[in-house]
C-alpha atoms as a PDB file:
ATOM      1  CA  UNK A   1      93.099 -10.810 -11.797  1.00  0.00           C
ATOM      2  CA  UNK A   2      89.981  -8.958 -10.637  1.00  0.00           C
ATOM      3  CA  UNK A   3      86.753  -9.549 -12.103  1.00  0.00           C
ATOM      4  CA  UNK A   4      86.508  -5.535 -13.856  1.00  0.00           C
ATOM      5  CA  UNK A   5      90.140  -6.240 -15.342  1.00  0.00           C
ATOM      6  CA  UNK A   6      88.719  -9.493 -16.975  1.00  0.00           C
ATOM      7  CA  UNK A   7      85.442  -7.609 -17.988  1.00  0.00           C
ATOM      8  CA  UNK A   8      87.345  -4.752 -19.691  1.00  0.00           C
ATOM      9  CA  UNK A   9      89.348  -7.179 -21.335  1.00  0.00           C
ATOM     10  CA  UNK A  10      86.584  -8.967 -22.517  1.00  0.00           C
ATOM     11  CA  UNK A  11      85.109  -5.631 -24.328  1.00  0.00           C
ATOM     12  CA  UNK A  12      88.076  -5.318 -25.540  1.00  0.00           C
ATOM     13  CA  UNK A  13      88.121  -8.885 -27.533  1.00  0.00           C
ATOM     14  CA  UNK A  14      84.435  -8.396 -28.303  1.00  0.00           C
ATOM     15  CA  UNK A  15      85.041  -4.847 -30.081  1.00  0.00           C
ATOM     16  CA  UNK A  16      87.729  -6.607 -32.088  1.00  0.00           C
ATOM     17  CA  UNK A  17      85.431  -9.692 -32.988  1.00  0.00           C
ATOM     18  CA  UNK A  18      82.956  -6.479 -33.690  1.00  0.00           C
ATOM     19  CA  UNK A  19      86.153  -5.237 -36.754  1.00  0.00           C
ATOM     20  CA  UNK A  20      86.721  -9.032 -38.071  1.00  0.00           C
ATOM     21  CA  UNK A  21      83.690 -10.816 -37.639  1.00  0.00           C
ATOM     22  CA  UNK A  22      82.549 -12.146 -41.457  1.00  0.00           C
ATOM     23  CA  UNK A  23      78.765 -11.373 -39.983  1.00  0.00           C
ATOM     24  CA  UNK A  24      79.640  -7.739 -40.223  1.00  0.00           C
ATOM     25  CA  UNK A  25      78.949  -7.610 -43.603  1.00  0.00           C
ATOM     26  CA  UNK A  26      75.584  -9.051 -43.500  1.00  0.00           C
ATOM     27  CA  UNK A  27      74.461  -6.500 -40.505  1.00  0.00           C
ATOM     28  CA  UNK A  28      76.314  -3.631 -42.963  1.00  0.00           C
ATOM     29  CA  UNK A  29      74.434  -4.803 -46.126  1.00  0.00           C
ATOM     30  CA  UNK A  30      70.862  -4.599 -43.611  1.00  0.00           C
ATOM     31  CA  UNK A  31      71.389  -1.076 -42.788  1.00  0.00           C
ATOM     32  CA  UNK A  32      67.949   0.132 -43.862  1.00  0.00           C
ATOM     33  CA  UNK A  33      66.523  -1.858 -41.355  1.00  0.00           C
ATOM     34  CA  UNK A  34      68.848  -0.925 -37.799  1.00  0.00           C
ATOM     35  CA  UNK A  35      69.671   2.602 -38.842  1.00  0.00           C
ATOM     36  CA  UNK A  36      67.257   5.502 -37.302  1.00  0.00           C
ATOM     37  CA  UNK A  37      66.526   8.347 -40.436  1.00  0.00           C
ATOM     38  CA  UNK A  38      68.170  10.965 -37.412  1.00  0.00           C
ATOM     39  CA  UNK A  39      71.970   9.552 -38.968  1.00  0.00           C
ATOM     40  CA  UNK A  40      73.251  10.070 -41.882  1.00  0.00           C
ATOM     41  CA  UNK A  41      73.407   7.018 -44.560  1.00  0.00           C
ATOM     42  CA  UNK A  42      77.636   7.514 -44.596  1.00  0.00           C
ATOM     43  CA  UNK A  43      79.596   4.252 -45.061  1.00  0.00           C
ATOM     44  CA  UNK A  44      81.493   5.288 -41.756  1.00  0.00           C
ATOM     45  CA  UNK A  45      78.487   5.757 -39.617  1.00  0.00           C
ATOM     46  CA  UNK A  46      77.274   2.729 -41.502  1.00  0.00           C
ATOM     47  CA  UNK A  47      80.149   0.773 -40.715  1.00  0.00           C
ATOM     48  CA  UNK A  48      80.560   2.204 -36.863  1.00  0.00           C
ATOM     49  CA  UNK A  49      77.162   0.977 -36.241  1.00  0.00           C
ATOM     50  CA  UNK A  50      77.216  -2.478 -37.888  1.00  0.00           C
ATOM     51  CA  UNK A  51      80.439  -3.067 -35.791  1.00  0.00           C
ATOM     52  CA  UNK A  52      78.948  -2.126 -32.522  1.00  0.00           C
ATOM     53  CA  UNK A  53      75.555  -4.509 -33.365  1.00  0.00           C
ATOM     54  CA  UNK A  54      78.014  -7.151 -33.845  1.00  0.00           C
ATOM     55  CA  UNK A  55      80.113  -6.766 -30.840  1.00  0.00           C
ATOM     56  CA  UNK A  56      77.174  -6.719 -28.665  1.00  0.00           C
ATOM     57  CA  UNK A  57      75.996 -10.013 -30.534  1.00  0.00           C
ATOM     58  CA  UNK A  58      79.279 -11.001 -29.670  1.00  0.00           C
ATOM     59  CA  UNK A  59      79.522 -10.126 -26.023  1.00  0.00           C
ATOM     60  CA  UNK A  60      76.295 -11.952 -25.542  1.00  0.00           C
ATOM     61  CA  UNK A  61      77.063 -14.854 -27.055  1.00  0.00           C
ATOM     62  CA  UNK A  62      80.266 -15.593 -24.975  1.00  0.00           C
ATOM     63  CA  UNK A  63      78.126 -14.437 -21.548  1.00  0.00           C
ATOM     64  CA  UNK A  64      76.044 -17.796 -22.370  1.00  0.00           C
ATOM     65  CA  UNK A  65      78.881 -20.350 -21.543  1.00  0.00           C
ATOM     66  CA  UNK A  66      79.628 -18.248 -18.387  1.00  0.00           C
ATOM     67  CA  UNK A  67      76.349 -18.065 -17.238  1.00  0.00           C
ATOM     68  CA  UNK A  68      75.899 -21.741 -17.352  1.00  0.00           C
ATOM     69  CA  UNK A  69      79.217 -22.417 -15.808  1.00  0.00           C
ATOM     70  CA  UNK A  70      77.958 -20.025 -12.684  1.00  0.00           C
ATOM     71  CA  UNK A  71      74.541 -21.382 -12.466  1.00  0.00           C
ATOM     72  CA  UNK A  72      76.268 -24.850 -12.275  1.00  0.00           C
ATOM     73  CA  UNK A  73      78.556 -23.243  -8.970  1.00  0.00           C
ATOM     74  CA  UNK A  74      81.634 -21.485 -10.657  1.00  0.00           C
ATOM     75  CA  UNK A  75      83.149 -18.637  -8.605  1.00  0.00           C
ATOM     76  CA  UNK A  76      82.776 -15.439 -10.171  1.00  0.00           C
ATOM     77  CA  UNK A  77      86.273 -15.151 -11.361  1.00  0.00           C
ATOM     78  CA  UNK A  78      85.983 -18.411 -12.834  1.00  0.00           C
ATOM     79  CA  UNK A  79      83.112 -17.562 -14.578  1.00  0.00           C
ATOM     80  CA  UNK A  80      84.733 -14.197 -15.839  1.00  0.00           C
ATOM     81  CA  UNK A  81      87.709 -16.309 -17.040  1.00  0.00           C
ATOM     82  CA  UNK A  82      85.270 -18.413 -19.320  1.00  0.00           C
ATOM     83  CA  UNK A  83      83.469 -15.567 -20.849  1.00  0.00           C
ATOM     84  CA  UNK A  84      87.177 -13.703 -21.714  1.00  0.00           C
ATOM     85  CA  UNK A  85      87.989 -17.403 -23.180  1.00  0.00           C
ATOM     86  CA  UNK A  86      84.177 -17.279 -25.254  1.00  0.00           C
ATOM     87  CA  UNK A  87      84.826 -14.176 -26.722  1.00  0.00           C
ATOM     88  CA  UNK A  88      88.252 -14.810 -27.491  1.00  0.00           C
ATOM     89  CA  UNK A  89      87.310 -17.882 -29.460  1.00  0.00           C
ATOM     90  CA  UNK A  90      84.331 -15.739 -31.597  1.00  0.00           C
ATOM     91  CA  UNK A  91      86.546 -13.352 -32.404  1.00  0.00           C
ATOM     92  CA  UNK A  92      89.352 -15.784 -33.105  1.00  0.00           C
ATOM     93  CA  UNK A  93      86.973 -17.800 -35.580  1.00  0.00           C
ATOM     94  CA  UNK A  94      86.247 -14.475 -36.890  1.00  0.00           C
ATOM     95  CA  UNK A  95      89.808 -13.427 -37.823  1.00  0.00           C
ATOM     96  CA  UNK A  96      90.292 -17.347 -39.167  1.00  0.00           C
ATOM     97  CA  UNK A  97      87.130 -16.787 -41.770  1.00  0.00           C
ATOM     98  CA  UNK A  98      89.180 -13.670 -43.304  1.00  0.00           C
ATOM     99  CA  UNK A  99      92.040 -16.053 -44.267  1.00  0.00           C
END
């Protein structure tokens, strides 16, 4: 699999971990201090831009393991493969914490 198809799908995961993620609450409940005056104080655009802060903490978060794992001599697909599997694991401990 190229290395765009496995960063797409890696967006992909870390948008979902952005919907499930029990931290989006916490970012949504600190809107006063993330939200420019220019937008309106909706619960939508509230909520659109507390998931987006948290997908891009999630995104992130999963490069670090790949990073490492290509600083230490992993090919670039490897490394792609690892931050897919980071990302998938955030957002899958994500989803678990709503059970």
């Amino acid at each position: 699999m190229p290395p765009q198809t496995l960063f797409t799908l890696t967006v992909a995961v870390s948008l979902l971990a952005g919907l499930s993620s029990p931290a989006l609450a916490l970012v949504f409940a600190l809107y006063p201090l993330w939200l420019p005056e220019i937008f309106p104080r909706t619960t939508e655009v509230v909520f659109y831009g507390a998931s987006l802060i948290v997908a891009t903490a999630t995104l992130l978060a999963a490069a670090i393991p790949a990073a490492v794992a290509e600083r230490l001599g992993a090919s670039l697909a490897t490394a792609m493969r690892i931050w897919l599997a980071a990302a998938a694991a955030l957002a899958g401990l994500g989803i678990l914490a709503r059970f």
